[in-house]
PDB file of N, CA and C in Angstrom:
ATOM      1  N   UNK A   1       0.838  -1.181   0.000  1.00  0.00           N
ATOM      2  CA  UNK A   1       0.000   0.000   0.000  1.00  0.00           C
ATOM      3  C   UNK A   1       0.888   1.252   0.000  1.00  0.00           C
ATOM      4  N   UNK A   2       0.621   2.058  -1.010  1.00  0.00           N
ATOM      5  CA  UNK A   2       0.818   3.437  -0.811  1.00  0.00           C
ATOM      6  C   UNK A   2       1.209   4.151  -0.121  1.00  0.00           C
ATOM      7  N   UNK A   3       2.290   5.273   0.724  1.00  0.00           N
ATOM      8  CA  UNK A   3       1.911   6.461   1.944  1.00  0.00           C
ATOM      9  C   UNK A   3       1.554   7.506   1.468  1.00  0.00           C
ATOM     10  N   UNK A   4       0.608   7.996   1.862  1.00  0.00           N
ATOM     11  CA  UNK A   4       0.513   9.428   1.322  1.00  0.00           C
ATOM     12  C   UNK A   4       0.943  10.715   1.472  1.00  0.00           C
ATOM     13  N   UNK A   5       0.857  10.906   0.070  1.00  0.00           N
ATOM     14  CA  UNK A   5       1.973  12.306   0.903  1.00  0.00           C
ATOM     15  C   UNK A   5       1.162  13.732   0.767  1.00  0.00           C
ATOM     16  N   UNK A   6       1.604  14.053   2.047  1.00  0.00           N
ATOM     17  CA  UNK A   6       1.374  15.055   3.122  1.00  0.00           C
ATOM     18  C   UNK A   6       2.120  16.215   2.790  1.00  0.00           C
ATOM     19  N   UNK A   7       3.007  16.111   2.019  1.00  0.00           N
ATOM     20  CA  UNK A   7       3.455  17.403   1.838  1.00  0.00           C
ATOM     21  C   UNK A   7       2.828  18.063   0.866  1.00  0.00           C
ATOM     22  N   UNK A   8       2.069  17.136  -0.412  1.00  0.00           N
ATOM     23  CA  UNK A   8       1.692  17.631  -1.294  1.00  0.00           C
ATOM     24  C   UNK A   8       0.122  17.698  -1.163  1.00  0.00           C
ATOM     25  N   UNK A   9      -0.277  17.336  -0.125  1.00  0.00           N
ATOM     26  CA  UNK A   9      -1.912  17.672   0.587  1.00  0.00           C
ATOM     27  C   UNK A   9      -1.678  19.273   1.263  1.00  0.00           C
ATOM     28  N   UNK A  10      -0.553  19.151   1.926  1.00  0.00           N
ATOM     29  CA  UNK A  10      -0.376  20.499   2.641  1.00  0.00           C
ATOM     30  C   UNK A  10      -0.003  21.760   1.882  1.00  0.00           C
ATOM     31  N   UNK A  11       0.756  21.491   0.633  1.00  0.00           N
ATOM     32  CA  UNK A  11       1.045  22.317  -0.701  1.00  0.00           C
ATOM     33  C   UNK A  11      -0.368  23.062  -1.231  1.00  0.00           C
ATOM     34  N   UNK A  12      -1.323  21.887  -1.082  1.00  0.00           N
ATOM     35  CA  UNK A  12      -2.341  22.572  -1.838  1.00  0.00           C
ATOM     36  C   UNK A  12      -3.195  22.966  -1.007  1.00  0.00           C
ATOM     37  N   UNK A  13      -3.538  22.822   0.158  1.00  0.00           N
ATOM     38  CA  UNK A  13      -4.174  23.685   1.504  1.00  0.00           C
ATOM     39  C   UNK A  13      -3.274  25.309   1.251  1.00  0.00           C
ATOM     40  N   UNK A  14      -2.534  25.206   1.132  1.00  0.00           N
ATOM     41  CA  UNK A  14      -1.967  26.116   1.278  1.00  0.00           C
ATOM     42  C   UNK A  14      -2.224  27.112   0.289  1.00  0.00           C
ATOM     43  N   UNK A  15      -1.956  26.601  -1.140  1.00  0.00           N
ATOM     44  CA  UNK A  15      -2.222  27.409  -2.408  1.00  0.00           C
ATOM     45  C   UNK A  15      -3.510  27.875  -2.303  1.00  0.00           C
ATOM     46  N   UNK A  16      -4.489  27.097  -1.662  1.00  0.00           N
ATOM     47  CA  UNK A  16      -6.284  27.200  -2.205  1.00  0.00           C
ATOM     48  C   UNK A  16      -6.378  28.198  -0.849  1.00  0.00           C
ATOM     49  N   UNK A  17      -5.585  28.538   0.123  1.00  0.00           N
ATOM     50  CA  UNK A  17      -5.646  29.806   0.987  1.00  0.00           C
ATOM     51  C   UNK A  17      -5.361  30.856   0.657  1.00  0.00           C
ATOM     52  N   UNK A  18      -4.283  30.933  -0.281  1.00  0.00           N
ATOM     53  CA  UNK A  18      -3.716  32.045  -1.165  1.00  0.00           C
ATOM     54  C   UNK A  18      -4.071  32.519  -2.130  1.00  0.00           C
ATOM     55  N   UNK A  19      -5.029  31.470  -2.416  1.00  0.00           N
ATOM     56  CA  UNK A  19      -5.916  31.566  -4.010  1.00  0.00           C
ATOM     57  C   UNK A  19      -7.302  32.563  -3.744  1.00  0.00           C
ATOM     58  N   UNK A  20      -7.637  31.740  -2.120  1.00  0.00           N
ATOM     59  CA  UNK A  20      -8.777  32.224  -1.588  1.00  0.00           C
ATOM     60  C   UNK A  20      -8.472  33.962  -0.887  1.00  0.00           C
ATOM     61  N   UNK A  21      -7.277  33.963  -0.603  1.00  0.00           N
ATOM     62  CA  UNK A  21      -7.142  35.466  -0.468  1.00  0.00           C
ATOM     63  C   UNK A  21      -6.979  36.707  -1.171  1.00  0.00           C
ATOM     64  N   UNK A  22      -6.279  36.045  -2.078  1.00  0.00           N
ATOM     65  CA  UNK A  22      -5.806  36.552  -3.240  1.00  0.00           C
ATOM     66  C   UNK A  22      -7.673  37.649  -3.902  1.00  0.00           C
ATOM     67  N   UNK A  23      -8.817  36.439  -3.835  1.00  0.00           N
ATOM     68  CA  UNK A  23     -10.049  37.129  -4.480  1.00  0.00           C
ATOM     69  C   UNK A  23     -10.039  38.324  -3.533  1.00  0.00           C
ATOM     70  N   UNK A  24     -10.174  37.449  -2.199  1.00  0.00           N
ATOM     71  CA  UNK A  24     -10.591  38.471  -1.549  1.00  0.00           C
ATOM     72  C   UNK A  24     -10.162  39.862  -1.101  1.00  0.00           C
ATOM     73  N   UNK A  25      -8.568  40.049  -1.714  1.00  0.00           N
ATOM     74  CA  UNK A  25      -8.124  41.532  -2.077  1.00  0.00           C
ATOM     75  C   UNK A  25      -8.965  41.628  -3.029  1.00  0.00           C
ATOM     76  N   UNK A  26      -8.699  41.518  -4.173  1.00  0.00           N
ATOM     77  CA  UNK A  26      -9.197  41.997  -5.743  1.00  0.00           C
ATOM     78  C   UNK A  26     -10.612  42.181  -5.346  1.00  0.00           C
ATOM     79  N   UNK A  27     -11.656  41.815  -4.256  1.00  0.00           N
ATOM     80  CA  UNK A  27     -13.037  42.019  -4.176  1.00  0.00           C
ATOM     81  C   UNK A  27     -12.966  43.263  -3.475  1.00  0.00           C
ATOM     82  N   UNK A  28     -12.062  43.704  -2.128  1.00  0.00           N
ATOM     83  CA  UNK A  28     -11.646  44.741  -1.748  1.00  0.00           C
ATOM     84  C   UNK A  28     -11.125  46.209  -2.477  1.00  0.00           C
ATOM     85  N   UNK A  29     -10.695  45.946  -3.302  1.00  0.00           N
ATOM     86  CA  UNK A  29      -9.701  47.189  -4.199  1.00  0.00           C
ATOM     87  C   UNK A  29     -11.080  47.489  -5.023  1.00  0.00           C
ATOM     88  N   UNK A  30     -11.806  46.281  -5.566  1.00  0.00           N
ATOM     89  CA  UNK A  30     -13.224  46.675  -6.347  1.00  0.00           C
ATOM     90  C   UNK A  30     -14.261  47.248  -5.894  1.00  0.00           C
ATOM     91  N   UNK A  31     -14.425  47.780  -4.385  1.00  0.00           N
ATOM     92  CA  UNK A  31     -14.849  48.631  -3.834  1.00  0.00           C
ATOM     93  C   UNK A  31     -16.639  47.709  -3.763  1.00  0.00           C
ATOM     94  N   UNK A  32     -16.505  46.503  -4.255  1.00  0.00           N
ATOM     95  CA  UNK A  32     -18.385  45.988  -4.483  1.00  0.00           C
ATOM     96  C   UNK A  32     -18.087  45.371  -3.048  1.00  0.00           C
ATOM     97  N   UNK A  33     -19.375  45.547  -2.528  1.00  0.00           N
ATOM     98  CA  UNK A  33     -19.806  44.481  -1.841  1.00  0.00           C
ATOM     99  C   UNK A  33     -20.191  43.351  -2.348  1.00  0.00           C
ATOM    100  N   UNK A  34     -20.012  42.323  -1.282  1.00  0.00           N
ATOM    101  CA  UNK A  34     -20.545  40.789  -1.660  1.00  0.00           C
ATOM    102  C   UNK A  34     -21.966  40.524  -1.647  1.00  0.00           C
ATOM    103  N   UNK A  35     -22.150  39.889  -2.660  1.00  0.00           N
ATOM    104  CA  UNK A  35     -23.728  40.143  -2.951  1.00  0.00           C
ATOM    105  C   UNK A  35     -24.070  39.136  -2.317  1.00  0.00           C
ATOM    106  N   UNK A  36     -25.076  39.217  -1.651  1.00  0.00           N
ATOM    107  CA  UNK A  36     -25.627  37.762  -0.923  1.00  0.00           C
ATOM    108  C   UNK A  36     -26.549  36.797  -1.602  1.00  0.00           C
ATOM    109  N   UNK A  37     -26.482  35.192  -1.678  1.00  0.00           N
ATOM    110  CA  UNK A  37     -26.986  34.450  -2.342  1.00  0.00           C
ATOM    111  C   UNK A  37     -28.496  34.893  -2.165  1.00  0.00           C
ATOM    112  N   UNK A  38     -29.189  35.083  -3.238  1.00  0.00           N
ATOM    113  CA  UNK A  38     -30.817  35.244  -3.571  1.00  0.00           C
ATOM    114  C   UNK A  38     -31.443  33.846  -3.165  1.00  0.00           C
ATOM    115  N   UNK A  39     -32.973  33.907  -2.083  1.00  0.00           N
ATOM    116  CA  UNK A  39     -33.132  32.654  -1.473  1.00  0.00           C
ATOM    117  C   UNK A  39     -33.664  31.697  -2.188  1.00  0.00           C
ATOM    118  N   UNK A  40     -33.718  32.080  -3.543  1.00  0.00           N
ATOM    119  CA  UNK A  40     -34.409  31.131  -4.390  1.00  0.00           C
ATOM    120  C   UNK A  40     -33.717  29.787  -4.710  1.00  0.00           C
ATOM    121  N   UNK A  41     -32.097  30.284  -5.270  1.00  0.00           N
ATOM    122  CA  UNK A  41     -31.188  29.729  -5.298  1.00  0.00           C
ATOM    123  C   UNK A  41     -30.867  28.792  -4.356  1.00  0.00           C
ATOM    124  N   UNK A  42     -30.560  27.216  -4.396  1.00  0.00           N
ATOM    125  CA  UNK A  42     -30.214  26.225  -3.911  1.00  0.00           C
ATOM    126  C   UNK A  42     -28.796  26.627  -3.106  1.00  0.00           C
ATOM    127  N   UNK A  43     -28.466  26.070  -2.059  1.00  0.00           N
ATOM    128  CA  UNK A  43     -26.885  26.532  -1.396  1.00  0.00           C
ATOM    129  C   UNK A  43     -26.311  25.653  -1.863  1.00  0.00           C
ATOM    130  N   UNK A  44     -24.941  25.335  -1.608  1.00  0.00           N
ATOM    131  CA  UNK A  44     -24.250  24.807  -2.248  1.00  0.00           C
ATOM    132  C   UNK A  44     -23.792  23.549  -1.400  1.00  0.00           C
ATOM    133  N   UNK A  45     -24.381  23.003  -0.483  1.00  0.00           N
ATOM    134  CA  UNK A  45     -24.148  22.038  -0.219  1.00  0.00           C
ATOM    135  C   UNK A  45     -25.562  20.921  -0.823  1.00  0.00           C
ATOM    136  N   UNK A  46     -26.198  21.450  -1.426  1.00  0.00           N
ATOM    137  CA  UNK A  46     -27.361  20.694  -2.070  1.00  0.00           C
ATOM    138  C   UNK A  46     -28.602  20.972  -1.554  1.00  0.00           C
ATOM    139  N   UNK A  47     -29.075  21.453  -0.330  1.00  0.00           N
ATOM    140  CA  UNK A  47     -29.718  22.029   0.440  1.00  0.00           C
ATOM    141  C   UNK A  47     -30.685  22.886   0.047  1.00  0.00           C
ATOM    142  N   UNK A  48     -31.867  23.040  -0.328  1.00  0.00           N
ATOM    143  CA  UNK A  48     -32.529  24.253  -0.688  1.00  0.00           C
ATOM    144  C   UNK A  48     -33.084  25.530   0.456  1.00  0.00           C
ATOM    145  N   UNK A  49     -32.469  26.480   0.173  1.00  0.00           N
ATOM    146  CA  UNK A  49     -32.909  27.641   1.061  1.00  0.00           C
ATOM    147  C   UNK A  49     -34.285  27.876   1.850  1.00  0.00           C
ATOM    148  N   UNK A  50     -34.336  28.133   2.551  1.00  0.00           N
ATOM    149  CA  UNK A  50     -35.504  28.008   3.599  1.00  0.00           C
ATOM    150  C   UNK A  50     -36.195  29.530   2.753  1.00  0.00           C
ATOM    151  N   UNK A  51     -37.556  29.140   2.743  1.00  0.00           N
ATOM    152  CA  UNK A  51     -38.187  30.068   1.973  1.00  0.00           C
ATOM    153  C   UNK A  51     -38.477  31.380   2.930  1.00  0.00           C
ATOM    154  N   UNK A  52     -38.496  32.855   2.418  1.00  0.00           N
ATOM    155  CA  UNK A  52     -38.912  33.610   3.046  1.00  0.00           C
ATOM    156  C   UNK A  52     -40.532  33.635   3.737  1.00  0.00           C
ATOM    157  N   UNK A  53     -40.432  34.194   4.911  1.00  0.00           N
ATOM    158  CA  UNK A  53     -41.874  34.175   5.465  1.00  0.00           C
ATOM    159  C   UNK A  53     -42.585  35.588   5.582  1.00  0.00           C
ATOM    160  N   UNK A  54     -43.194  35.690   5.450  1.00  0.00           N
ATOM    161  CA  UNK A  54     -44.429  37.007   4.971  1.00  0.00           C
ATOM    162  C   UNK A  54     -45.129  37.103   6.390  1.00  0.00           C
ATOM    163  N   UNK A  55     -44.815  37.682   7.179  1.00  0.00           N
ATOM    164  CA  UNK A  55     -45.330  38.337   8.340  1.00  0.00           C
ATOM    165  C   UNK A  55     -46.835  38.526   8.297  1.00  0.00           C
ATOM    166  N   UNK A  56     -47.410  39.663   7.498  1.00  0.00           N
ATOM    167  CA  UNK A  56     -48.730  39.326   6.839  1.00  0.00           C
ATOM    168  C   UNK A  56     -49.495  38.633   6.941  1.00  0.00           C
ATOM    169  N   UNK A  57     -48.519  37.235   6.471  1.00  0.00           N
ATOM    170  CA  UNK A  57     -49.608  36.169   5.677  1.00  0.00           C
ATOM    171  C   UNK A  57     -50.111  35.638   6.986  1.00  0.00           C
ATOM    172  N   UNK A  58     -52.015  34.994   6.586  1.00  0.00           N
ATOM    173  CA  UNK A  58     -52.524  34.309   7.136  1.00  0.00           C
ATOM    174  C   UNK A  58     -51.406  33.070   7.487  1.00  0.00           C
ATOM    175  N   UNK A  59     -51.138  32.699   8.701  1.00  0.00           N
ATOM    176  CA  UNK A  59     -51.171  31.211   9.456  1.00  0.00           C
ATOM    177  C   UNK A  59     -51.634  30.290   9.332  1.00  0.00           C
ATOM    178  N   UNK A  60     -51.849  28.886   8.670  1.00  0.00           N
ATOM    179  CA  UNK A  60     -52.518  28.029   8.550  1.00  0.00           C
ATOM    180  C   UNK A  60     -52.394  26.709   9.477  1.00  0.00           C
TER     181      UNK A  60
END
């Protein structure tokens, strides 16, 4: 069997932190805010968004 290597698991933890920071200057310098997912839209773990509730509405 195989060992796995750990250095090159830890290589890429590493890159996909740098990768992940990296946006998050360039989203900064772009002066936008982060738009927040619309609840219609499914999340991304497969999950569908809990629907908004209407204060209003009759109770059933």
């Amino acid at each position: 069997m195989a060992t796995p290597n750990y250095s090159y698991e830890k290589r890429q933890r590493e890159l996909a932190k740098k990768r992940k920071a990296e946006e998050k200057r360039q989203r900064k310098l772009s002066g936008k805010p982060d738009e927040p997912d619309s609840p219609d839209e499914p999340q991304a773990d497969g999950e569908a968004a809990p629907a908004p509730t209407d204060p209003a509405a009759p109770q059933t």
